[in-house]
C-alpha atoms as a PDB file:
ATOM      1  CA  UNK A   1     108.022 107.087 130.525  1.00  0.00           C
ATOM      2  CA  UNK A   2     104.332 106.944 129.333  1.00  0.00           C
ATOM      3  CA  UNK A   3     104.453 110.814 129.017  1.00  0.00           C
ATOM      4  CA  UNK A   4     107.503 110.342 126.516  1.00  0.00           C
ATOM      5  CA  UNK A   5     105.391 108.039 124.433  1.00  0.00           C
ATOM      6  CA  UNK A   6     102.802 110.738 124.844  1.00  0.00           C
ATOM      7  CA  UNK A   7     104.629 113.585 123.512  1.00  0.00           C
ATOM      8  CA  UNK A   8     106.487 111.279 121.102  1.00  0.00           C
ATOM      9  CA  UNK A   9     103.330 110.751 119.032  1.00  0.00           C
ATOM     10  CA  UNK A  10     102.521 113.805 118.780  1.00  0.00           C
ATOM     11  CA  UNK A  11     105.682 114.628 117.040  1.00  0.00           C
ATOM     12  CA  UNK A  12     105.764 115.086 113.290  1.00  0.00           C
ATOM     13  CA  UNK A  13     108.122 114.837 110.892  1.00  0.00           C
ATOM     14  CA  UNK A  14     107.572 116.928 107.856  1.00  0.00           C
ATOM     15  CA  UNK A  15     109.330 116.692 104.261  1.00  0.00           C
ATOM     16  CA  UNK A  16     108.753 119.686 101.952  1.00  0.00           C
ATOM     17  CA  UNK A  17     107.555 119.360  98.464  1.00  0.00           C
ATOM     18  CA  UNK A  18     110.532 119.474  96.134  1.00  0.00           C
ATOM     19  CA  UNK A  19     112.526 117.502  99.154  1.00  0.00           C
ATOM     20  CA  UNK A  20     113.256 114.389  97.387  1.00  0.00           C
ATOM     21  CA  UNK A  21     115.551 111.274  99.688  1.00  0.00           C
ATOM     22  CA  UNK A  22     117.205 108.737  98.111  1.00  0.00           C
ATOM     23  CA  UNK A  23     117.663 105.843 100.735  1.00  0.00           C
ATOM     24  CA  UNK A  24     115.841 104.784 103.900  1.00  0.00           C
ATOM     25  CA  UNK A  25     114.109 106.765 106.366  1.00  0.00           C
ATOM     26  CA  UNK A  26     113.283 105.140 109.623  1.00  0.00           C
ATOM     27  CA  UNK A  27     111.438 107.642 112.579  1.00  0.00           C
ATOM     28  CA  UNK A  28     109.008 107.133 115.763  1.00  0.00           C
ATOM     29  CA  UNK A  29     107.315 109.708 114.770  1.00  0.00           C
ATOM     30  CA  UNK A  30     104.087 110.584 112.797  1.00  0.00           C
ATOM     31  CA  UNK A  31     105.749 111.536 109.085  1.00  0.00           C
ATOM     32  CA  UNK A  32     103.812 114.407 106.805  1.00  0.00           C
ATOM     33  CA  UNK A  33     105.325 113.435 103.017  1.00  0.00           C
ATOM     34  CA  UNK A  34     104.895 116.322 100.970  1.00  0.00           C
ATOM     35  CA  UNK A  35     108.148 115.040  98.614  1.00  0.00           C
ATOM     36  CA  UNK A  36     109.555 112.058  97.256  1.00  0.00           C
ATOM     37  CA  UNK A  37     111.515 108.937  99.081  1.00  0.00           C
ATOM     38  CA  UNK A  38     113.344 106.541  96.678  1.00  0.00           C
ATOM     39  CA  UNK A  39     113.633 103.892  99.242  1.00  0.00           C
ATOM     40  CA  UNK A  40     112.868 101.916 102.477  1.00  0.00           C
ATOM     41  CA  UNK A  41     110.110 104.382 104.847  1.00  0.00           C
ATOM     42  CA  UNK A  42     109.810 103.142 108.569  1.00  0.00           C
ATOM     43  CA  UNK A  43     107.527 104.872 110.730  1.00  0.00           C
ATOM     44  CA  UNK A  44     106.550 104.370 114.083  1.00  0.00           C
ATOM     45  CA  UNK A  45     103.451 106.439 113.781  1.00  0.00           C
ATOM     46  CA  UNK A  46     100.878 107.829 111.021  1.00  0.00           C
ATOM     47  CA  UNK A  47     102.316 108.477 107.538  1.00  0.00           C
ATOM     48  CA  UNK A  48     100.665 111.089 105.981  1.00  0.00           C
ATOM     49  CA  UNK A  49     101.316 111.425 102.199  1.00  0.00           C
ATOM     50  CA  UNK A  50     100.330 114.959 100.349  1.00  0.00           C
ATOM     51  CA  UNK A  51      98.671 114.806  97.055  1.00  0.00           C
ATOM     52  CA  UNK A  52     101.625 115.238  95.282  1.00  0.00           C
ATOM     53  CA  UNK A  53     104.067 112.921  97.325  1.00  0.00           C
ATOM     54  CA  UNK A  54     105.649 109.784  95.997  1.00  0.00           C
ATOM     55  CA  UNK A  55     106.991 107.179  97.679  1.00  0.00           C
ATOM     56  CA  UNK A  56     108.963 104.205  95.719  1.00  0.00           C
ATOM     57  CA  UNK A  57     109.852 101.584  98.172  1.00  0.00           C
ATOM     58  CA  UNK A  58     108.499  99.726 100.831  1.00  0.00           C
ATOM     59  CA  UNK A  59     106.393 101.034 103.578  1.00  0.00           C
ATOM     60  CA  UNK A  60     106.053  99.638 107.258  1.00  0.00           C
ATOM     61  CA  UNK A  61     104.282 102.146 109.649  1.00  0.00           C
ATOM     62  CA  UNK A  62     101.157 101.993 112.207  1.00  0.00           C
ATOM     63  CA  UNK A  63      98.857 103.741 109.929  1.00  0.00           C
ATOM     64  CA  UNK A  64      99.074 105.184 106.186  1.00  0.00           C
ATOM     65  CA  UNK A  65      96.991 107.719 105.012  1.00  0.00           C
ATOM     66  CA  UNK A  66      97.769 108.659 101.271  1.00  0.00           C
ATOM     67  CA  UNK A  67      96.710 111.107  98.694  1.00  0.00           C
ATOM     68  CA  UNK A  68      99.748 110.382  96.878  1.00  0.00           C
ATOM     69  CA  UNK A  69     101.504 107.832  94.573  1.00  0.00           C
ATOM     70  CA  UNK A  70     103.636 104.725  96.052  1.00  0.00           C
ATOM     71  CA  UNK A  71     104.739 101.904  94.521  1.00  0.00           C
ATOM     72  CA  UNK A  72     106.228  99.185  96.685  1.00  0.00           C
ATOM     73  CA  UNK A  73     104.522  97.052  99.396  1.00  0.00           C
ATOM     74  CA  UNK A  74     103.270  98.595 102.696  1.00  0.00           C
ATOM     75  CA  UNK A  75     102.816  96.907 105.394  1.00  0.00           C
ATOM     76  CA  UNK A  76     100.509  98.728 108.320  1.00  0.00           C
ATOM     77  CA  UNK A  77      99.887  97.664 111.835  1.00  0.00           C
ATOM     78  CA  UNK A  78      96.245  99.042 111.719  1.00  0.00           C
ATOM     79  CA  UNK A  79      94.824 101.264 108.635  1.00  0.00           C
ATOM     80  CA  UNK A  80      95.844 101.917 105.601  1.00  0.00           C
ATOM     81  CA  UNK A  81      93.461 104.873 103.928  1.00  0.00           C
ATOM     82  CA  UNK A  82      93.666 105.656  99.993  1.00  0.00           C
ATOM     83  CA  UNK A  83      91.882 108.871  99.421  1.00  0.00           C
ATOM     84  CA  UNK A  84      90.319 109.791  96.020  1.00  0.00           C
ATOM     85  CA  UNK A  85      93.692 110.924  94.636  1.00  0.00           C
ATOM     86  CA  UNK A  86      96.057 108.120  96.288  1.00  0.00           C
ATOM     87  CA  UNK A  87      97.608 105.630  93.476  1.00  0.00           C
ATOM     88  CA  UNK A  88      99.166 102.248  95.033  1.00  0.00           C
ATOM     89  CA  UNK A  89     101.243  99.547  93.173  1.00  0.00           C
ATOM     90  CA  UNK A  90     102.077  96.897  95.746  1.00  0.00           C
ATOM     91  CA  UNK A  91     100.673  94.481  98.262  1.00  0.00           C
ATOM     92  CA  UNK A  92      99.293  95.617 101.522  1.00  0.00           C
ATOM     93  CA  UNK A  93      99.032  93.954 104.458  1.00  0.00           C
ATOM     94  CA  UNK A  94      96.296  95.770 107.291  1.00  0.00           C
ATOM     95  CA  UNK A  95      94.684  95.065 109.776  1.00  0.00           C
ATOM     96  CA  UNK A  96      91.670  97.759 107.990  1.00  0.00           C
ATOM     97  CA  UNK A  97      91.365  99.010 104.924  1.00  0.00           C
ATOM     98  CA  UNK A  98      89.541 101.944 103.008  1.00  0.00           C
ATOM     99  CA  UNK A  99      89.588 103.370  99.735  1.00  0.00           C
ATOM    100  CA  UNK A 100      87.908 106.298  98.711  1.00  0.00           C
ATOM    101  CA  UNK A 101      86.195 106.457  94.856  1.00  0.00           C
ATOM    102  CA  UNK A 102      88.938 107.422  92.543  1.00  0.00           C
ATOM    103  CA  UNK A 103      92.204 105.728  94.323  1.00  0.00           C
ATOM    104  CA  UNK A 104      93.250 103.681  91.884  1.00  0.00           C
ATOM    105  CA  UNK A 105      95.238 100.262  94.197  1.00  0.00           C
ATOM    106  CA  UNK A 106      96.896  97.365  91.650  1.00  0.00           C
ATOM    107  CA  UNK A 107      97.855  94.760  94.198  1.00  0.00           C
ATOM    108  CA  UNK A 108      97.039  91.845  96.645  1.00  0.00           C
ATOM    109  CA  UNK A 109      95.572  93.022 100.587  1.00  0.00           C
ATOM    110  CA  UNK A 110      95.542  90.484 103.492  1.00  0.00           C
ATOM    111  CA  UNK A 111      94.129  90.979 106.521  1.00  0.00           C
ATOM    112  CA  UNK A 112      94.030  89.216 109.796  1.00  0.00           C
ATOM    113  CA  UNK A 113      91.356  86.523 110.031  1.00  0.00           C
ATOM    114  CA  UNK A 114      90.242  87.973 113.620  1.00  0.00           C
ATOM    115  CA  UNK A 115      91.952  90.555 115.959  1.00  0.00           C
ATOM    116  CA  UNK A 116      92.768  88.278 118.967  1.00  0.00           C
END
């Protein structure tokens, strides 16, 4: 079982640039967004987001890593990390957060008061 979860995580979902998805998408695995989602994204692992990737919906995932544009409220189980070219419109809620020079974040973050 624990070698499942092993190999599971290292499993990666990729959507091509020009792929755009209209509706949720709901994986275990780590997600590469190179496209565009118009709707709920659920990922059990890292969400990666391309440079030129949009996301307009909500976002619930372990970790979020973006260069790319979202607008909708993410919710991350530990980091969420807006690189120089990442644009958020939404709320987060993290348990860490870090944003590079030049992301450009319009919303509210809470964290967790302590990590017991």
């Amino acid at each position: 079982m624990e070698e499942k979860k092993a190999i599971a995580a290292k499993e990666v979902c990729i959507l091509a640039q020009g792929t755009i998805i209209e509706g949720s998408l709901e994986t275990n695995s780590n997600i590469r967004l190179e496209g565009e989602l118009h709707g709920e994204l659920r990922c059990g692992g890292r969400l990666v987001m391309a440079p030129k990737s949009k996301v307009m919906g909500q976002i619930n995932c372990k970790e979020l890593i973006s260069e790319g544009e979202s607008k909708g409220n993410v919710k991350a189980k530990s980091l969420v990390y807006l690189q120089a070219s990442a644009q958020l419109t939404g709320d987060i809620d993290c348990e860490r957060l870090q944003i590079e020079q030049g992301a450009i974040f319009n919303g509210q973050c809470t964290m967790p008061k302590d990590k017991a």
